[in-house]
Protein backbone atom coordinates (compact mmCIF):
# COMPACT_ATOMS: atom_id res chain seq x y z
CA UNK A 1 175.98 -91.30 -59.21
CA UNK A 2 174.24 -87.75 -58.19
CA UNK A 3 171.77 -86.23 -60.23
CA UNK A 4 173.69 -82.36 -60.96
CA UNK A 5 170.76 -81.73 -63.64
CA UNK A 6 167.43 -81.16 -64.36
CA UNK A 7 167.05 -81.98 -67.63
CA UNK A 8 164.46 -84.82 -68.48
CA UNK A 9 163.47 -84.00 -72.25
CA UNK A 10 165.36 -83.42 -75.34
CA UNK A 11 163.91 -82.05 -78.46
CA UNK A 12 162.11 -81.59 -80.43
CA UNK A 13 163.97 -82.22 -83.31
CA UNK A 14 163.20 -81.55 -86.91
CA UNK A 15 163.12 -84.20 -89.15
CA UNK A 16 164.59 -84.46 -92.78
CA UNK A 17 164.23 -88.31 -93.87
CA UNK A 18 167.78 -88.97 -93.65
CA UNK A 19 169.12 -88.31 -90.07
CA UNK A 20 168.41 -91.49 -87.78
CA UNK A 21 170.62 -90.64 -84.79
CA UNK A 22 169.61 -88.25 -81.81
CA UNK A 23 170.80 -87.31 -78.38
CA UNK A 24 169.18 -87.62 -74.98
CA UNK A 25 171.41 -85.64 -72.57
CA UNK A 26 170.13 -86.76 -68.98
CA UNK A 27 171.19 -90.03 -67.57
CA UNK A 28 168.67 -93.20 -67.75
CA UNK A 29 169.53 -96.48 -65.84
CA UNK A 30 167.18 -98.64 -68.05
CA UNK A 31 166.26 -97.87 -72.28
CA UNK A 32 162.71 -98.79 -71.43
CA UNK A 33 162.58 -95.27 -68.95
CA UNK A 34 163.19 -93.24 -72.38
CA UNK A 35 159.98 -92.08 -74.34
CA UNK A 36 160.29 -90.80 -77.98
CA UNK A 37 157.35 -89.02 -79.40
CA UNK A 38 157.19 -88.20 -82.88
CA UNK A 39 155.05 -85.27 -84.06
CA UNK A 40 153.01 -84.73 -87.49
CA UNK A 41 153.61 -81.15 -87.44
CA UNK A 42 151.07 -80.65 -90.42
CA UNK A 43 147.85 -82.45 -88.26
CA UNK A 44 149.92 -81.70 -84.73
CA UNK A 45 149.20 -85.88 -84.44
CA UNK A 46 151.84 -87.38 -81.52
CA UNK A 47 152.39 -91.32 -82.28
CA UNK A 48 154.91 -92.42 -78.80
CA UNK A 49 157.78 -94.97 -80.50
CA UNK A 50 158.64 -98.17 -79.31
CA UNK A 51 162.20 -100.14 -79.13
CA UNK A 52 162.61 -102.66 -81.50
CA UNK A 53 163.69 -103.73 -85.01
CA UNK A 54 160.22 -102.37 -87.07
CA UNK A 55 160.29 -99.92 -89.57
CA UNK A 56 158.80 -97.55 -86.83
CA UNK A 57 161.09 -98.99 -83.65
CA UNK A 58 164.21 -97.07 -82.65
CA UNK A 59 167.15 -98.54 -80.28
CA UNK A 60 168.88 -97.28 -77.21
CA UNK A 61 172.40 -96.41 -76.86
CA UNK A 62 174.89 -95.54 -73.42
CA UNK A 63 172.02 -96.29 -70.54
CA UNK A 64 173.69 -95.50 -67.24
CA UNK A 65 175.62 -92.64 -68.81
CA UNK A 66 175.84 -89.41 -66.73
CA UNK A 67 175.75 -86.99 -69.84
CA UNK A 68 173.24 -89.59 -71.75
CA UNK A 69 173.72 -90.98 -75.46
CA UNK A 70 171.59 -91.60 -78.54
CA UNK A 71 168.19 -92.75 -79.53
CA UNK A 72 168.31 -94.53 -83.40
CA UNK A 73 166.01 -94.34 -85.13
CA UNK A 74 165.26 -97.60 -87.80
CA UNK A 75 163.51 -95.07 -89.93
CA UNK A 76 164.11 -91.28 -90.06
CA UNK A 77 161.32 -89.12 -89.43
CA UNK A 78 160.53 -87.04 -92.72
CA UNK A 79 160.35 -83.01 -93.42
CA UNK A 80 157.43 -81.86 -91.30
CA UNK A 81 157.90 -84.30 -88.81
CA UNK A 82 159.59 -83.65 -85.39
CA UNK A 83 161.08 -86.26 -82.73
CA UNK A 84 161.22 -85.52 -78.77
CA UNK A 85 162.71 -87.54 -76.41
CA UNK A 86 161.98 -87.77 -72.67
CA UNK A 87 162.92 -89.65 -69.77
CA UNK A 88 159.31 -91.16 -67.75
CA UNK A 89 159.49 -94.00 -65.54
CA UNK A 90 157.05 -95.97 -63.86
CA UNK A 91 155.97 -94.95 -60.47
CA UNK A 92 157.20 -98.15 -58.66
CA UNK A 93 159.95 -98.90 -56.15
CA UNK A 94 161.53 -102.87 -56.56
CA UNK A 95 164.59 -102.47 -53.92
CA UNK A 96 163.64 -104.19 -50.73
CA UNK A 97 166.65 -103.81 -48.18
CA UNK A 98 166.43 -106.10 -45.33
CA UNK A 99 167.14 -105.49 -41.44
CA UNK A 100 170.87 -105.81 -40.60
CA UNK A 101 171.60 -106.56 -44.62
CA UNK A 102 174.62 -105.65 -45.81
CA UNK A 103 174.95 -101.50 -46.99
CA UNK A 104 175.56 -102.01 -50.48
CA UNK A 105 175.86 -97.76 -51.17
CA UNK A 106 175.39 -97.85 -55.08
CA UNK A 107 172.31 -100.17 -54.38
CA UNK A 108 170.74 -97.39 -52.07
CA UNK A 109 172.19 -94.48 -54.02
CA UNK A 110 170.34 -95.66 -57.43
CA UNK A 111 166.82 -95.50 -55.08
CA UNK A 112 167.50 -92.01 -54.16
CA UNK A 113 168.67 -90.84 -58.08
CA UNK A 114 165.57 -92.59 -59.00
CA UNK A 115 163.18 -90.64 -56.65
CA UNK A 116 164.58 -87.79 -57.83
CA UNK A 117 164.27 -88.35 -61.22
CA UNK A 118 160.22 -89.27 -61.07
CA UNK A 119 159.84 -86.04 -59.04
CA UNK A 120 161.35 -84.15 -62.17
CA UNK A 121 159.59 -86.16 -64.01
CA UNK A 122 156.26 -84.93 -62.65
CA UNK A 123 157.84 -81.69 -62.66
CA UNK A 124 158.38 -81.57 -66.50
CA UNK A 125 154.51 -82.36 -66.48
CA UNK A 126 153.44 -80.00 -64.22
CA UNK A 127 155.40 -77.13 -66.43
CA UNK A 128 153.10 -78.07 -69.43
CA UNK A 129 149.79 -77.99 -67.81
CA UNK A 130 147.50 -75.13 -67.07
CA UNK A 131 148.30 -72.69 -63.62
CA UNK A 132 147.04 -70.61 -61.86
CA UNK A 133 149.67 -67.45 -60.75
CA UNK A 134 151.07 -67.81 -57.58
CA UNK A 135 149.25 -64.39 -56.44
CA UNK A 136 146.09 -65.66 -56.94
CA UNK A 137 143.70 -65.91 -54.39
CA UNK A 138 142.76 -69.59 -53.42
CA UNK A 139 140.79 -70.93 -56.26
CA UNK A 140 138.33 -73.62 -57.67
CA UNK A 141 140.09 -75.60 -60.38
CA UNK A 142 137.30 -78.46 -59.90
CA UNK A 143 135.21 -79.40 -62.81
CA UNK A 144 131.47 -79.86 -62.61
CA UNK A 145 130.31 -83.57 -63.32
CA UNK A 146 130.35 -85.09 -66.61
CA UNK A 147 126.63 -85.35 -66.86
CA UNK A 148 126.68 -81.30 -66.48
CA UNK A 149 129.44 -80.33 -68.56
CA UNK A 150 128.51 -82.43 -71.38
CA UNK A 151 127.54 -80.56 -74.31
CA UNK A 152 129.36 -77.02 -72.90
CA UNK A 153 132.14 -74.91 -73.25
CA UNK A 154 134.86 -74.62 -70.28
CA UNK A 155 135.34 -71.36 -68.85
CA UNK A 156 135.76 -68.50 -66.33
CA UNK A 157 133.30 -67.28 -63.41
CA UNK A 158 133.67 -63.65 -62.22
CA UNK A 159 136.00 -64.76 -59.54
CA UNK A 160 137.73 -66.46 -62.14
CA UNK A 161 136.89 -69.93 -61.03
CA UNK A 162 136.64 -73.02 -63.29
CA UNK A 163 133.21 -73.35 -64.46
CA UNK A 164 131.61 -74.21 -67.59
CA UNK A 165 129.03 -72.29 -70.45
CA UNK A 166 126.30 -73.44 -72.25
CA UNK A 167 126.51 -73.95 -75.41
CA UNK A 168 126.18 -76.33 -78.67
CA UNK A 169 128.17 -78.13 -79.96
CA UNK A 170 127.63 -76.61 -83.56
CA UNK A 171 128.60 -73.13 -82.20
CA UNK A 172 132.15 -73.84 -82.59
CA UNK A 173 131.21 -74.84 -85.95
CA UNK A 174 129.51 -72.16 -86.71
CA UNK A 175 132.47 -69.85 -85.60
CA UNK A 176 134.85 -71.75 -87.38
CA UNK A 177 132.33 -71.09 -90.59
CA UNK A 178 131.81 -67.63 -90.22
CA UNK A 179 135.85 -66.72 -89.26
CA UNK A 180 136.47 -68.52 -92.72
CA UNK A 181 134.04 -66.37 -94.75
CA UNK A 182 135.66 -63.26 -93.09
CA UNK A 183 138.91 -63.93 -93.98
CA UNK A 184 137.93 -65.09 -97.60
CA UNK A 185 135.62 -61.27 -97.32
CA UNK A 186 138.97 -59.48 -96.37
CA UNK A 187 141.03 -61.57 -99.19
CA UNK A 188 138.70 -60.27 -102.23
CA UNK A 189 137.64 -56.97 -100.65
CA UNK A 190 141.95 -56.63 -100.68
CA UNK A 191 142.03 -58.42 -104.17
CA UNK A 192 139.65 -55.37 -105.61
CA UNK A 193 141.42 -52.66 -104.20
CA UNK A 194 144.40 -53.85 -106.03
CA UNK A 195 143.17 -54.01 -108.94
CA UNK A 196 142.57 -49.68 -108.71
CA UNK A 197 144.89 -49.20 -106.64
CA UNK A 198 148.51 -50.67 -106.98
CA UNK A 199 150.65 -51.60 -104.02
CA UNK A 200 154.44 -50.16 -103.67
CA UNK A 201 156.83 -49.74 -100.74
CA UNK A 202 157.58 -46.43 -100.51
CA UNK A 203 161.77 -45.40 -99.88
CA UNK A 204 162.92 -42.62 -97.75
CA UNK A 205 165.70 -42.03 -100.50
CA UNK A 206 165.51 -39.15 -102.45
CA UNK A 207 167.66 -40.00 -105.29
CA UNK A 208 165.79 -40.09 -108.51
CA UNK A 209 167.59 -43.70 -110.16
CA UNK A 210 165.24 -47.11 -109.82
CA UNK A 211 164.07 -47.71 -106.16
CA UNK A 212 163.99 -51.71 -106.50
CA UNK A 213 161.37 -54.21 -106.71
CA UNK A 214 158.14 -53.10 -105.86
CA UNK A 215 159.09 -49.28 -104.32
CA UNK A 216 158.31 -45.87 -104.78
CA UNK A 217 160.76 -42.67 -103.72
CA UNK A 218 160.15 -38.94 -103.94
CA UNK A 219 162.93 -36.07 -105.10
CA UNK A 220 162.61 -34.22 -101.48
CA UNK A 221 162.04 -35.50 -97.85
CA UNK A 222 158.88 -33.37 -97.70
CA UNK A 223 155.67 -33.96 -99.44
CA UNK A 224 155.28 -30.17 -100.64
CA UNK A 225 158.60 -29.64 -102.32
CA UNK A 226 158.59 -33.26 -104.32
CA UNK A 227 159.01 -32.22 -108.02
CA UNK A 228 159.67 -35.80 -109.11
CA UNK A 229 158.79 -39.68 -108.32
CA UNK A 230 160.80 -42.25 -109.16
CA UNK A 231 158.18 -45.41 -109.75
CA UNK A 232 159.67 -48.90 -110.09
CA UNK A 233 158.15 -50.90 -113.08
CA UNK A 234 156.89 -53.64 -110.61
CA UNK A 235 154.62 -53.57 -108.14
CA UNK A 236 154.77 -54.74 -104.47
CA UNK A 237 151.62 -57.08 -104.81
CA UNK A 238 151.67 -60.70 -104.97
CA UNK A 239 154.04 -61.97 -108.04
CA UNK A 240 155.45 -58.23 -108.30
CA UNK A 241 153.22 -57.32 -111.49
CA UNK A 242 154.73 -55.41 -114.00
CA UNK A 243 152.67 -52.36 -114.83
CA UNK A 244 155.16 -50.39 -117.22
CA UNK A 245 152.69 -50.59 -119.93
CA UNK A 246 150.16 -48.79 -117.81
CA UNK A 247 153.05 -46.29 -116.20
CA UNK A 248 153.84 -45.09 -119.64
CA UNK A 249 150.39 -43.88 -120.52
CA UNK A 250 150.40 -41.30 -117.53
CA UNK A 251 151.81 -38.75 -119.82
CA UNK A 252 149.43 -39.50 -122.84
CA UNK A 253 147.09 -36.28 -122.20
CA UNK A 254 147.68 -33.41 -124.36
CA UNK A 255 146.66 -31.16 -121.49
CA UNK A 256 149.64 -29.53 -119.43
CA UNK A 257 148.16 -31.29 -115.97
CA UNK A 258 148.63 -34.91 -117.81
CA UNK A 259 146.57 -36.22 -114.40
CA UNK A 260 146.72 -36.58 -110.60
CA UNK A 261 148.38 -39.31 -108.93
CA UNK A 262 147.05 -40.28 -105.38
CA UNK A 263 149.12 -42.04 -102.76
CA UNK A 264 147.78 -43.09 -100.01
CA UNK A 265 149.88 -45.07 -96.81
CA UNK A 266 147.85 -48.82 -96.26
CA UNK A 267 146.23 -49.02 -92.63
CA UNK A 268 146.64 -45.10 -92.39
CA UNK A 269 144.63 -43.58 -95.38
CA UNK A 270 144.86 -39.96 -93.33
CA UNK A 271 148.57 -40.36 -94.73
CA UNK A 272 148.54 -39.29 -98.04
CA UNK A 273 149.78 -37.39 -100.82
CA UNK A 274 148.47 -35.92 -104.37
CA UNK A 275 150.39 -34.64 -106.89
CA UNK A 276 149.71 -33.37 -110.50
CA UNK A 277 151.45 -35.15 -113.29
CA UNK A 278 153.26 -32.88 -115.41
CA UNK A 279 155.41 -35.24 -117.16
CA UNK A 280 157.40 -38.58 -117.55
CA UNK A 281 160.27 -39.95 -118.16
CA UNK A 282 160.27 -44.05 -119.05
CA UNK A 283 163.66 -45.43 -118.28
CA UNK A 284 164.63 -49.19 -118.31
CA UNK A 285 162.73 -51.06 -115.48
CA UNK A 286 161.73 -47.68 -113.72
CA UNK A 287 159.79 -44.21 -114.59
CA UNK A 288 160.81 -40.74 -113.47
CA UNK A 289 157.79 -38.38 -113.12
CA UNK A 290 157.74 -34.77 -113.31
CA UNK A 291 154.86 -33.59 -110.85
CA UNK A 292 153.54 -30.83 -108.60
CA UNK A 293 152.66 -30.83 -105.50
CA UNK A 294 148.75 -30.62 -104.89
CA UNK A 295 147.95 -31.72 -101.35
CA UNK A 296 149.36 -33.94 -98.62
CA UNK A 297 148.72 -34.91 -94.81
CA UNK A 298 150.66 -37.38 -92.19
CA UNK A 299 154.12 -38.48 -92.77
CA UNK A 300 155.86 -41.67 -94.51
CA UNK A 301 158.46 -43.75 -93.47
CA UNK A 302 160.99 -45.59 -94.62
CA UNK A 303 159.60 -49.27 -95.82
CA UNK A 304 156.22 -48.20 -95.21
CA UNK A 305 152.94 -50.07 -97.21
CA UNK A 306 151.38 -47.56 -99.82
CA UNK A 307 148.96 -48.04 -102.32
CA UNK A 308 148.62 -45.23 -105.25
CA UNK A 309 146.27 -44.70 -107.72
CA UNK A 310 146.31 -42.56 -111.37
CA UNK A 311 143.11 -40.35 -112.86
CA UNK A 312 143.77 -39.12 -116.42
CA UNK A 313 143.19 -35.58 -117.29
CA UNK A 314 141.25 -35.39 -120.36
CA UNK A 315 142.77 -34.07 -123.86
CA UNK A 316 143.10 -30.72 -124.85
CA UNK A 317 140.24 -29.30 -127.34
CA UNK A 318 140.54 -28.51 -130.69
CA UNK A 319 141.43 -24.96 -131.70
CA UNK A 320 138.01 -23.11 -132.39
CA UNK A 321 137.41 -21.92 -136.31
CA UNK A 322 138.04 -18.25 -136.66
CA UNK A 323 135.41 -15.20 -136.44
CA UNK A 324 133.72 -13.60 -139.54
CA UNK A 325 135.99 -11.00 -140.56
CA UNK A 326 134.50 -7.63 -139.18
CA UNK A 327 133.17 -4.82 -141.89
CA UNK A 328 135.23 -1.61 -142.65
CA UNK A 329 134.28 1.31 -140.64
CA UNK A 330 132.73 4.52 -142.37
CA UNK A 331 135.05 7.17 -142.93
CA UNK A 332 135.34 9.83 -140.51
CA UNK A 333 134.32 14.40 -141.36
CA UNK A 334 136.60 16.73 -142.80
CA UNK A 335 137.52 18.87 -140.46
CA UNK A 336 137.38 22.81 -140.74
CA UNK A 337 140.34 24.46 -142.80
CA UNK A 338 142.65 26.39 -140.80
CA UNK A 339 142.56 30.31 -140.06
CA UNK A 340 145.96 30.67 -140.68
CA UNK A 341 145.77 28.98 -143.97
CA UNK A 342 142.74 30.48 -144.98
CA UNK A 343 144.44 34.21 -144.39
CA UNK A 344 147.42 33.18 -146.53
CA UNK A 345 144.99 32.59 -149.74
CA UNK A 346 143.01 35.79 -149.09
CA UNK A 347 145.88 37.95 -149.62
């Protein structure tokens, strides 16, 4: 038999706690030179299987096959588990041919497969470990002795050597501690801007019917000429909170500016738009809102994260009780009788 491939590992398979049977595809000449390795992928834990009857054995099907055959498994590995199956032999030789013995070919032809499979064997190792790139100038990969790495952290010199760093054990820790209360920082800090500022996806479409789950979409392509918003009911924040109740209020002032609404692109707050809220329209699941343009910088696109938020213009006054009335004005001289006139009763 010739070895045509270099295949030594199968896998890794997911489990699902019912499938028991899985395939090897490289040939084996004895079931003990298989390995199967089964993988907790929730603790990354590796427990290596053994053949046999036991509730955690597997068997061994088609050794000597050129295109392989099947590993069995007495129990099948469960949903976030995953099997991988190798081929690793010990590094022995037991074929002793004697002077002027007879030439038995498939006898001498197994030794050679054999060599070749423990030197892709290594191979397969050598692929997982760590390298340095071929380009690299020659290089200390050494380790310094136990009794002076003990207690440090391995690392890089400035010629990019193998060395180690100082360093407690606790620091790691430590790290580990602080990296947790920065994420669990960023989670409320993004938990509080929600709660003023609602998160939508904002829709390059321009026609004014509901935008879906969660989006936002103006009347016009550009930011000045929008005269209307359509606003889905839900948000795009966790759960897809429904905020109609809240929507339907932005029309409550009495004043003809009703209020501003700010929107404002996540990651990119230089992207933004304002407009003033002249009116609203609350349709079934979505909102149609009359506005004008205010102000407006960077450009959208199409899917893009935005988060908007809503500031109420106040109502309009009362209508002020009306002025004393005013007195009469005096009336004005008699003015002189005419000549004419005045010639006409003289005679």
């Amino acid at each position: 038999m010739t070895i045509s491939s270099a295949t030594t590992r199968t896998g890794p398979y997911s489990g699902n706690g019912s499938t028991t049977v899985f395939a090897y595809t490289f040939v084996i000449y004895d079931q003990a030179d298989l390995e199967v390795v089964v993988k907790t992928t929730s603790t990354g834990a590796e427990s290596i299987r053994a053949i046999g009857t036991g509730s955690t054995n597997y068997a061994v099907s088609d050794v000597g096959t050129s295109s392989g055959g099947n590993v069995t498994m007495v129990t099948a590995p469960t949903s976030g588990e995953t099997l991988t199956i190798r081929r690793t032999q010990t590094f022995l030789q037991g074929s002793d041919f004697t002077n002027q013995g007879a030439y038995v070919g498939e006898t001498h032809e197994r030794v050679y497969d054999e060599t070749i499979q423990k030197i892709q064997q290594v191979d397969e190792e050598v692929d997982r470990s760590l390298k340095f790139p071929v380009s690299d100038a020659a290089l200390t990969a050494t380790l310094p002795a136990s009794s002076i790495r003990a207690g440090t952290y391995l690392s890089f010199d400035s010629s990019g050597n193998v060395t180690t760093s100082a360093g407690a054990a606790t620091d790691a820790t430590t790290a580990s501690t602080k990296a947790d209360e920065a994420a669990a920082s960023a989670l409320l800090a993004a938990s509080e801007v929600a709660v003023v500022a609602h998160k939508y996806t904002w829709s390059n479409s321009t026609s004014m019917a509901d935008p879906g789950t969660g989006a936002l979409r103006y009347n016009h392509g550009t930011a000045s000429s929008v005269s209307a918003i359509a606003i889905d009911d839900t948000t795009a924040d966790t759960g897809n909170p429904d905020i109609n109740a809240f929507i339907a209020t932005w029309d409550d002032s009495t004043s003809t500016v009703k209020g501003q609404l700010q929107i404002k692109k996540v990651g990119t707050p230089a992207t933004f738009a304002i407009f003033n809220i002249t009116g609203l329209t609350d349709n079934s699941g979505w909102a149609q809102i009359a506005v004008a343009h205010v102000s407006s910088s960077g450009t959208l696109s199409n899917s893009d994260e935005i988060r908007i938020s809503f500031s109420r213009t106040g109502l309009k006054g009362d209508t002020g009780s009306q002025g004393v009335q005013g007195d009469t004005g005096s009336q004005g001289a008699t003015g002189p009788v005419g000549v004419g006139l005045a010639l006409a009763l003289g005679g």
